[in-house]
PDB file of N, CA and C in Angstrom:
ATOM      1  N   UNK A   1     132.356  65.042 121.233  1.00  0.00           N
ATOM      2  CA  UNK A   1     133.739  65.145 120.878  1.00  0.00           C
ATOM      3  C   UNK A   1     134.038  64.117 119.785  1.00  0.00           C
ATOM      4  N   UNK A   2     134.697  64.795 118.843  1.00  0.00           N
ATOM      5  CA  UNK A   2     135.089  63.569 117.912  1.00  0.00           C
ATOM      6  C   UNK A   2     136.401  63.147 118.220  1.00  0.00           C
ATOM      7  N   UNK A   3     137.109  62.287 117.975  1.00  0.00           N
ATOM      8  CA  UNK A   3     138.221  61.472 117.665  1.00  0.00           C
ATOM      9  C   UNK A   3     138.793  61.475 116.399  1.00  0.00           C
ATOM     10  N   UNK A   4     139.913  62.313 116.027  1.00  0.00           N
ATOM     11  CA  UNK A   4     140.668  62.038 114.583  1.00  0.00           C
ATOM     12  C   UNK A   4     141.617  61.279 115.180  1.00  0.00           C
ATOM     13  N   UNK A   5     142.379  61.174 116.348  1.00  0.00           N
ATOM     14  CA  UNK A   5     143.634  60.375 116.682  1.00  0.00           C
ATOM     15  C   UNK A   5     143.606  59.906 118.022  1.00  0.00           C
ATOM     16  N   UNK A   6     144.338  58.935 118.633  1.00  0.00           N
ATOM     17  CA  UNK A   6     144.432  58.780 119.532  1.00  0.00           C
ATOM     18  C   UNK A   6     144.984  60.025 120.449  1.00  0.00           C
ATOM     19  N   UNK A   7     145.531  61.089 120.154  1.00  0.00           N
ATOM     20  CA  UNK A   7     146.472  62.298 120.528  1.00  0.00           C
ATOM     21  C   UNK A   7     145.287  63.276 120.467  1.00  0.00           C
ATOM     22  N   UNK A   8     144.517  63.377 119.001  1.00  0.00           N
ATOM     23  CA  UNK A   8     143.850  65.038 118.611  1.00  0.00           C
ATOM     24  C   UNK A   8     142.176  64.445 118.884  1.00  0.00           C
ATOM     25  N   UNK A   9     141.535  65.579 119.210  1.00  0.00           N
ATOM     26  CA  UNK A   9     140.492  65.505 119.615  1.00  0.00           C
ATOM     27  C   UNK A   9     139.957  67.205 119.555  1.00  0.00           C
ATOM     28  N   UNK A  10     138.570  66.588 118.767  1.00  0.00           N
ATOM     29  CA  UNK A  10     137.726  68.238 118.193  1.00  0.00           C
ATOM     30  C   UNK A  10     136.469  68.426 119.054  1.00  0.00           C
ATOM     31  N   UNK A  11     136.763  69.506 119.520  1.00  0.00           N
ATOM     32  CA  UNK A  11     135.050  69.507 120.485  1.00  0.00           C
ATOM     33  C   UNK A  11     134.316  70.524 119.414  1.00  0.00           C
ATOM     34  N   UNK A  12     133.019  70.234 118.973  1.00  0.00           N
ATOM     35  CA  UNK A  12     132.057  70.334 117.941  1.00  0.00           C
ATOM     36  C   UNK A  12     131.347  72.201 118.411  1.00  0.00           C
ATOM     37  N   UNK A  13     131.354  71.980 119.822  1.00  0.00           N
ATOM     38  CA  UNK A  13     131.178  72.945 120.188  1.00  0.00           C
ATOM     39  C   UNK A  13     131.879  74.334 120.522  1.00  0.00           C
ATOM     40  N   UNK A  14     133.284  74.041 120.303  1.00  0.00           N
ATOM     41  CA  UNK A  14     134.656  75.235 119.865  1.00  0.00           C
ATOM     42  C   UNK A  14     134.369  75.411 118.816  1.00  0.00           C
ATOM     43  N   UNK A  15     134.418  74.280 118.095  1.00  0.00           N
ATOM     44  CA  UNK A  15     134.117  74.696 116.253  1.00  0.00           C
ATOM     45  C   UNK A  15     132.614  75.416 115.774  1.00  0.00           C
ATOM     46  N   UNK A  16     131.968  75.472 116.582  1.00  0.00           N
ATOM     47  CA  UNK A  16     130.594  76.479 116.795  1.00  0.00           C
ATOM     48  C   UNK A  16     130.653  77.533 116.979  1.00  0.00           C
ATOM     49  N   UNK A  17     131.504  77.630 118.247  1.00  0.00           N
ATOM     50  CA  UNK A  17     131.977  79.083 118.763  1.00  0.00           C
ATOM     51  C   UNK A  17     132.701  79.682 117.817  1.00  0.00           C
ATOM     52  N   UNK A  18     133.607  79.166 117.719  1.00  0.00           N
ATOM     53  CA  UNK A  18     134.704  79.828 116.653  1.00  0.00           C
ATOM     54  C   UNK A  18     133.820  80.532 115.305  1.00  0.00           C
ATOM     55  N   UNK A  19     133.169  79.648 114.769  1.00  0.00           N
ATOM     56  CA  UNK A  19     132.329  79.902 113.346  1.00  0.00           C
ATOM     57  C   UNK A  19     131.492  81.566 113.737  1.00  0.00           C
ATOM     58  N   UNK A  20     131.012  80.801 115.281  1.00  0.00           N
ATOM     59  CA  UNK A  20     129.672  82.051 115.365  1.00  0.00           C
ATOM     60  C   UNK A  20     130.523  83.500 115.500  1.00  0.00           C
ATOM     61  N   UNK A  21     131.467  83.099 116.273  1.00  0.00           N
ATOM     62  CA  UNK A  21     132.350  84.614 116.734  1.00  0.00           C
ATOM     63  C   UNK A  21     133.045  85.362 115.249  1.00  0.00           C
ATOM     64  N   UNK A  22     133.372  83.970 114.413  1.00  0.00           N
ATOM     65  CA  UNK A  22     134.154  84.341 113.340  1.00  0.00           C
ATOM     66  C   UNK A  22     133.182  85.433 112.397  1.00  0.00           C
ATOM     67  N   UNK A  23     131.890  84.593 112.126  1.00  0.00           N
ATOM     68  CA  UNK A  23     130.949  85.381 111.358  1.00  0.00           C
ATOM     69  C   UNK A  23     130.438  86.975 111.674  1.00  0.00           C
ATOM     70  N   UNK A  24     130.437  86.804 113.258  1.00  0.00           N
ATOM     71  CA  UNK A  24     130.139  88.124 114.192  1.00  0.00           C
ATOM     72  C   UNK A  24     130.713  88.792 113.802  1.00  0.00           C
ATOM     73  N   UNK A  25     132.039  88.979 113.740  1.00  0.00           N
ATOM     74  CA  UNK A  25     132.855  89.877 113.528  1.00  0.00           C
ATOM     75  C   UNK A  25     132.897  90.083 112.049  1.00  0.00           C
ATOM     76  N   UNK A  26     132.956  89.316 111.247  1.00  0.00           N
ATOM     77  CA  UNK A  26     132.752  89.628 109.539  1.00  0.00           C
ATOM     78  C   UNK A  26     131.554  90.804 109.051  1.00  0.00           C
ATOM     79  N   UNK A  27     130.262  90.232 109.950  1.00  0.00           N
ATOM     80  CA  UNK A  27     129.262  91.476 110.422  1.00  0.00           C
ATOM     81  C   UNK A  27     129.603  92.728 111.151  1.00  0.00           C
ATOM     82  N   UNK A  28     130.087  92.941 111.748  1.00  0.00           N
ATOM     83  CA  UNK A  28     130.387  94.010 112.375  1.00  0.00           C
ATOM     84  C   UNK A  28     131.246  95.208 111.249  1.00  0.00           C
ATOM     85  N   UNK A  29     132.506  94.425 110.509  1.00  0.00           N
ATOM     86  CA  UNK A  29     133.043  94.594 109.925  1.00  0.00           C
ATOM     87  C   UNK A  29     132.005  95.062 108.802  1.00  0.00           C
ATOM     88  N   UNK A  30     131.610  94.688 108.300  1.00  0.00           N
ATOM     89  CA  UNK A  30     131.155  94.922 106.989  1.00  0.00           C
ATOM     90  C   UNK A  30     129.690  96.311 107.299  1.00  0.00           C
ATOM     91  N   UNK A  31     129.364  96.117 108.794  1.00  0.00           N
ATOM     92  CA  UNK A  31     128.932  97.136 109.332  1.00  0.00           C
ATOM     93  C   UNK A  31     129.526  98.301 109.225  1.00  0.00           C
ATOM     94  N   UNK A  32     130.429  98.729 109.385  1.00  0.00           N
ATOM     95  CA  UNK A  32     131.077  99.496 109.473  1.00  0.00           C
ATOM     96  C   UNK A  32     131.795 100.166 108.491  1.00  0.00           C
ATOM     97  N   UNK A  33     131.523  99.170 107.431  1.00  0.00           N
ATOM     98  CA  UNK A  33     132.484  99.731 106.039  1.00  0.00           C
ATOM     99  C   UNK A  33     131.358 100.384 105.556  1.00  0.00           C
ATOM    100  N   UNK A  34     129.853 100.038 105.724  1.00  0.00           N
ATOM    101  CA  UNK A  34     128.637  99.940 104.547  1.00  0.00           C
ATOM    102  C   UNK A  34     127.761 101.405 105.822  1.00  0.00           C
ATOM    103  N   UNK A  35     128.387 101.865 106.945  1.00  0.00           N
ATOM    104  CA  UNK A  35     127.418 102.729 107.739  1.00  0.00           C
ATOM    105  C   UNK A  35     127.597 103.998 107.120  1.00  0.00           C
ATOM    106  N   UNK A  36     128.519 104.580 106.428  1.00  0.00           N
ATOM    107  CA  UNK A  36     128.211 105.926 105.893  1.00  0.00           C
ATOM    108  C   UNK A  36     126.747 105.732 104.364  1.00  0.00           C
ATOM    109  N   UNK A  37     127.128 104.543 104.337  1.00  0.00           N
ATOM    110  CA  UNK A  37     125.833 104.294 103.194  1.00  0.00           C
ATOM    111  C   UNK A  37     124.575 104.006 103.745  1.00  0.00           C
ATOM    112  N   UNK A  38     124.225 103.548 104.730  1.00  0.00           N
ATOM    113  CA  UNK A  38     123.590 103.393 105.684  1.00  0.00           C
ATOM    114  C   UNK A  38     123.087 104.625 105.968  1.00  0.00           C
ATOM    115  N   UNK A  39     123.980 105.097 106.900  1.00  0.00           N
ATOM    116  CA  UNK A  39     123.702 106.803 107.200  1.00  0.00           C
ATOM    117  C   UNK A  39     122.426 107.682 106.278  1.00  0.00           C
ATOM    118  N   UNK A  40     123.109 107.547 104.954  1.00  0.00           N
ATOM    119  CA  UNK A  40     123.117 108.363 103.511  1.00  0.00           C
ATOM    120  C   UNK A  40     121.617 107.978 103.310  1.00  0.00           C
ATOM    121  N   UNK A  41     121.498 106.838 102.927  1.00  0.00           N
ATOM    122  CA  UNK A  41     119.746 105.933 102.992  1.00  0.00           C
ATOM    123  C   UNK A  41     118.865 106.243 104.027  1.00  0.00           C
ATOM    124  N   UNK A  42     119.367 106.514 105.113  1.00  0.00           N
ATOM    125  CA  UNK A  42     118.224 106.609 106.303  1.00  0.00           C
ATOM    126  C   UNK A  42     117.881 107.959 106.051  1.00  0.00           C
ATOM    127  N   UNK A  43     118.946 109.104 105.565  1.00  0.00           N
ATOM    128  CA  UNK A  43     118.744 110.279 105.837  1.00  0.00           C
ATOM    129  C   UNK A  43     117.637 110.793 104.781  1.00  0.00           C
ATOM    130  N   UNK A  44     117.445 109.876 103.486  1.00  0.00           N
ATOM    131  CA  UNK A  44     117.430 110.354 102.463  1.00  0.00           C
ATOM    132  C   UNK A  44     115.736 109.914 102.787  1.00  0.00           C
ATOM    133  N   UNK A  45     115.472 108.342 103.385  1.00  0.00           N
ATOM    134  CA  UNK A  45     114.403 108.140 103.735  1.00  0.00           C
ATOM    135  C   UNK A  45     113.679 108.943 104.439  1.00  0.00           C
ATOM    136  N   UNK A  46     113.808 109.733 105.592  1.00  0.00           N
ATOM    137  CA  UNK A  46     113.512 110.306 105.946  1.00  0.00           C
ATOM    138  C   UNK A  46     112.902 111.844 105.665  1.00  0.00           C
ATOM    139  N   UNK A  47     113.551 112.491 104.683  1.00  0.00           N
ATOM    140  CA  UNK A  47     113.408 113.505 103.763  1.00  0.00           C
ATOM    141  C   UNK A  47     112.212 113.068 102.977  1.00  0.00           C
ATOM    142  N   UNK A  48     112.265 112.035 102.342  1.00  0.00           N
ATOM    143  CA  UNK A  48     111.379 111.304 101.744  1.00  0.00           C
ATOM    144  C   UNK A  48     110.205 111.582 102.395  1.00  0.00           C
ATOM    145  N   UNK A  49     109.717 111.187 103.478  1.00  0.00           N
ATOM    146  CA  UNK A  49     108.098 111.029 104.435  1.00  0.00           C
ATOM    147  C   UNK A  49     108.363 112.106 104.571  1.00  0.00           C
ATOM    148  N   UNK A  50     108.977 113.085 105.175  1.00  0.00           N
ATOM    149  CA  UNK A  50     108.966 114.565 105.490  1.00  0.00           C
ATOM    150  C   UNK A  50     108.343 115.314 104.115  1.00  0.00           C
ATOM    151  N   UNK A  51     108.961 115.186 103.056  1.00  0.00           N
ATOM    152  CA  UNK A  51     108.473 115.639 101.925  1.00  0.00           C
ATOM    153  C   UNK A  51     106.717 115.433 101.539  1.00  0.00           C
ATOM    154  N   UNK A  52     106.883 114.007 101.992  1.00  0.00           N
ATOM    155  CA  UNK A  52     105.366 113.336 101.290  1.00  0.00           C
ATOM    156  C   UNK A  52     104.212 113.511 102.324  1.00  0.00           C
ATOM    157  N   UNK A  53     104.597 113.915 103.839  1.00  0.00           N
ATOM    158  CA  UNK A  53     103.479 114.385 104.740  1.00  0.00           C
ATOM    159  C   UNK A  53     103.325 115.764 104.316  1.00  0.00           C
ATOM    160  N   UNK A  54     104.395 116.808 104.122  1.00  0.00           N
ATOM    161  CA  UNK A  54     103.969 118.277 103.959  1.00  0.00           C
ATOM    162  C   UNK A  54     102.980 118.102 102.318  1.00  0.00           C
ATOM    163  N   UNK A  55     104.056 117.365 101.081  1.00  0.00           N
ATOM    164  CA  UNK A  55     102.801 117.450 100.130  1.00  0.00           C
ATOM    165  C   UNK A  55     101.434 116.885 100.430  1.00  0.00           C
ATOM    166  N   UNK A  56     100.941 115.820 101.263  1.00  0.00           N
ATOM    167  CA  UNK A  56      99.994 115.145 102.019  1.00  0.00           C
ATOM    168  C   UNK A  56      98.942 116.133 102.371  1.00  0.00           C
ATOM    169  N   UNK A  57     100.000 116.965 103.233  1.00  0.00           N
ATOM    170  CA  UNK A  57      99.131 118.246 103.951  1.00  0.00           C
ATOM    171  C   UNK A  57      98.908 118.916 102.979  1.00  0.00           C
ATOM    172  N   UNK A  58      99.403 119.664 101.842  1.00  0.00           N
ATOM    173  CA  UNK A  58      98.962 120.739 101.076  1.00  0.00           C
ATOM    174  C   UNK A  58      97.685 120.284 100.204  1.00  0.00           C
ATOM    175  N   UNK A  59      97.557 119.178  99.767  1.00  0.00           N
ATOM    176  CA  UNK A  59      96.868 118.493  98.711  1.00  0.00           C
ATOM    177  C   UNK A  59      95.516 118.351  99.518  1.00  0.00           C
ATOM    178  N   UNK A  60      95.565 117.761 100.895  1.00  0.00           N
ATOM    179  CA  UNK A  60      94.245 118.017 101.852  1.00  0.00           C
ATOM    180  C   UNK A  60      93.789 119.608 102.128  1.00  0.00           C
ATOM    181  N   UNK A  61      94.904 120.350 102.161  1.00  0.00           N
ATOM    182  CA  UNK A  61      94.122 121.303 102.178  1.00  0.00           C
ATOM    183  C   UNK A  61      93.594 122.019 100.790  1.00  0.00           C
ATOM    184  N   UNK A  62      94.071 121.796  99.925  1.00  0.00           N
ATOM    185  CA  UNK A  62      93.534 122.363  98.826  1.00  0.00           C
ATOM    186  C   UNK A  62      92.212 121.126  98.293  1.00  0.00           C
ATOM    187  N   UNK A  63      91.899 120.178  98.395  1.00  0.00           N
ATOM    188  CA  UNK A  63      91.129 119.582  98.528  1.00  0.00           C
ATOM    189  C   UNK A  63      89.850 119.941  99.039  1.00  0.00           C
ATOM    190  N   UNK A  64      90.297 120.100 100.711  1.00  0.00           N
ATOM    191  CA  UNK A  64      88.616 120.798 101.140  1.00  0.00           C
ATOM    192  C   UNK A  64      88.213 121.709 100.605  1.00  0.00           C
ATOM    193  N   UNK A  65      89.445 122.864  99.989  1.00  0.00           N
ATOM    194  CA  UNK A  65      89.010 124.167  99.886  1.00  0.00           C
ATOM    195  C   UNK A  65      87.485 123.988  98.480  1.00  0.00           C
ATOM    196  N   UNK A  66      87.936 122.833  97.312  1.00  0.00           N
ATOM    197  CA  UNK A  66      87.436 122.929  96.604  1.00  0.00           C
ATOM    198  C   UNK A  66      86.080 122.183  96.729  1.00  0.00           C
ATOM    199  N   UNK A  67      85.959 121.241  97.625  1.00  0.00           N
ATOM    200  CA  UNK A  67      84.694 120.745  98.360  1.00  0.00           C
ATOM    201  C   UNK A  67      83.934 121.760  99.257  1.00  0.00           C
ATOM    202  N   UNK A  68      84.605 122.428  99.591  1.00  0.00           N
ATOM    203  CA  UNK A  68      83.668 124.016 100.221  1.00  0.00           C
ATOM    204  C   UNK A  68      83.262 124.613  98.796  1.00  0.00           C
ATOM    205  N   UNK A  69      84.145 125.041  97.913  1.00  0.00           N
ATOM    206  CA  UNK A  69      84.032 125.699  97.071  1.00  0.00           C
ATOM    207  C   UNK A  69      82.156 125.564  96.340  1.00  0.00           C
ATOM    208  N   UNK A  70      82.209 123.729  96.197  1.00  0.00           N
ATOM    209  CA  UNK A  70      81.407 123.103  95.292  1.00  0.00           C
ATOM    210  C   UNK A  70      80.028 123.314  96.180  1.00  0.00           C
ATOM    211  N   UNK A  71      80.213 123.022  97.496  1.00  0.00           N
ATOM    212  CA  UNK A  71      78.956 122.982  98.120  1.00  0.00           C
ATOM    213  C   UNK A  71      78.162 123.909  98.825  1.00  0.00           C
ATOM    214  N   UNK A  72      79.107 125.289  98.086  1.00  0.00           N
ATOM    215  CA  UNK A  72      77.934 126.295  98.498  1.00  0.00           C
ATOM    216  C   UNK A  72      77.169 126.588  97.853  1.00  0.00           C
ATOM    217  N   UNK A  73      75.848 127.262  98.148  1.00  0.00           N
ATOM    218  CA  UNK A  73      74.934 127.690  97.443  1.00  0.00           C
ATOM    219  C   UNK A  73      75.378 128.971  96.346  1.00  0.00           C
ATOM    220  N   UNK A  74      74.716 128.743  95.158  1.00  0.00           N
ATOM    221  CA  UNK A  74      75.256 129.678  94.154  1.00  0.00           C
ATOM    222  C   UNK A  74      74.622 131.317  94.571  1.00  0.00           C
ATOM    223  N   UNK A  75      75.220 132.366  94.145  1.00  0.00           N
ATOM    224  CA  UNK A  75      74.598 133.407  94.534  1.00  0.00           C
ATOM    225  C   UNK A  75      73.454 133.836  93.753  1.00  0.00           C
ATOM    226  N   UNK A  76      72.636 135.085  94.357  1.00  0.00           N
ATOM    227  CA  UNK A  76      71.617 135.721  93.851  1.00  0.00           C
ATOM    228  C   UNK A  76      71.588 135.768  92.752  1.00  0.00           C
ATOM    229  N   UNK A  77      72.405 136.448  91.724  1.00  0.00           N
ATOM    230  CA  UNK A  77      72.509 136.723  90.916  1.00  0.00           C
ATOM    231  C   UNK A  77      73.142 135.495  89.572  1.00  0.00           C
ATOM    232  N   UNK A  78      73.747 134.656  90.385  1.00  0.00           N
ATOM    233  CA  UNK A  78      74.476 133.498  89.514  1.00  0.00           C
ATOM    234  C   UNK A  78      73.404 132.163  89.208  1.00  0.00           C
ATOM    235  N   UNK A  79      72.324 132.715  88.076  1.00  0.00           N
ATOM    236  CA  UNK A  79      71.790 131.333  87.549  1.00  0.00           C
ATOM    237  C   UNK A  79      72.026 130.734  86.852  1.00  0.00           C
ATOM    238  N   UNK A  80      73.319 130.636  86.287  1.00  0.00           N
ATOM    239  CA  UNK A  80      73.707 129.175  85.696  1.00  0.00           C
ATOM    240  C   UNK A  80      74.262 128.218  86.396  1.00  0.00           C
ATOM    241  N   UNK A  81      74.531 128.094  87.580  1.00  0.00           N
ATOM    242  CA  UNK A  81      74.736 127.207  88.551  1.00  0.00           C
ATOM    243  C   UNK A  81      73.767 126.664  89.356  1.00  0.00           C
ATOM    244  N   UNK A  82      72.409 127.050  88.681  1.00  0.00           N
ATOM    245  CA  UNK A  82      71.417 126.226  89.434  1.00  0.00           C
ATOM    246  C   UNK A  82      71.097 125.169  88.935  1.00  0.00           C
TER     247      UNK A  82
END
């Protein structure tokens, strides 16, 4: 506790509380102004990996196709690929 007067007296630890609750709520607040943007970003992230696993998937599969392609034996008739 500090002492400014013989009368007033500050407990260090109200003035803690106060600060922490004060800030809490400035957060919350500013939560709430900034969640449709929030929203908007998550949704968009998400689209994002959704997008980049299906291209992921197409690119693997066209991938093997052309590693099958390469490693078969050429046919009977096809000798310039020997």
């Amino acid at each position: 506790m500090i002492m400014l007067s013989d009368k007033d007296t500050v407990n260090i630890k109200q003035i803690l509380i106060y600060l922490y609750y004060y800030l809490l709520i400035n957060k919350l607040i500013d939560m709430s102004i900034n969640l449709p943007v929030l929203i908007a970003v998550a949704i968009l992230v998400v689209i994002l990996i959704v997008f980049l696993i299906v291209r992921n998937q197409k690119d693997k599969k066209k991938f093997e196709e052309e590693i099958i392609d390469t490693e078969l034996p050429p046919e009977k008739d096809d000798k310039e690929n020997l």
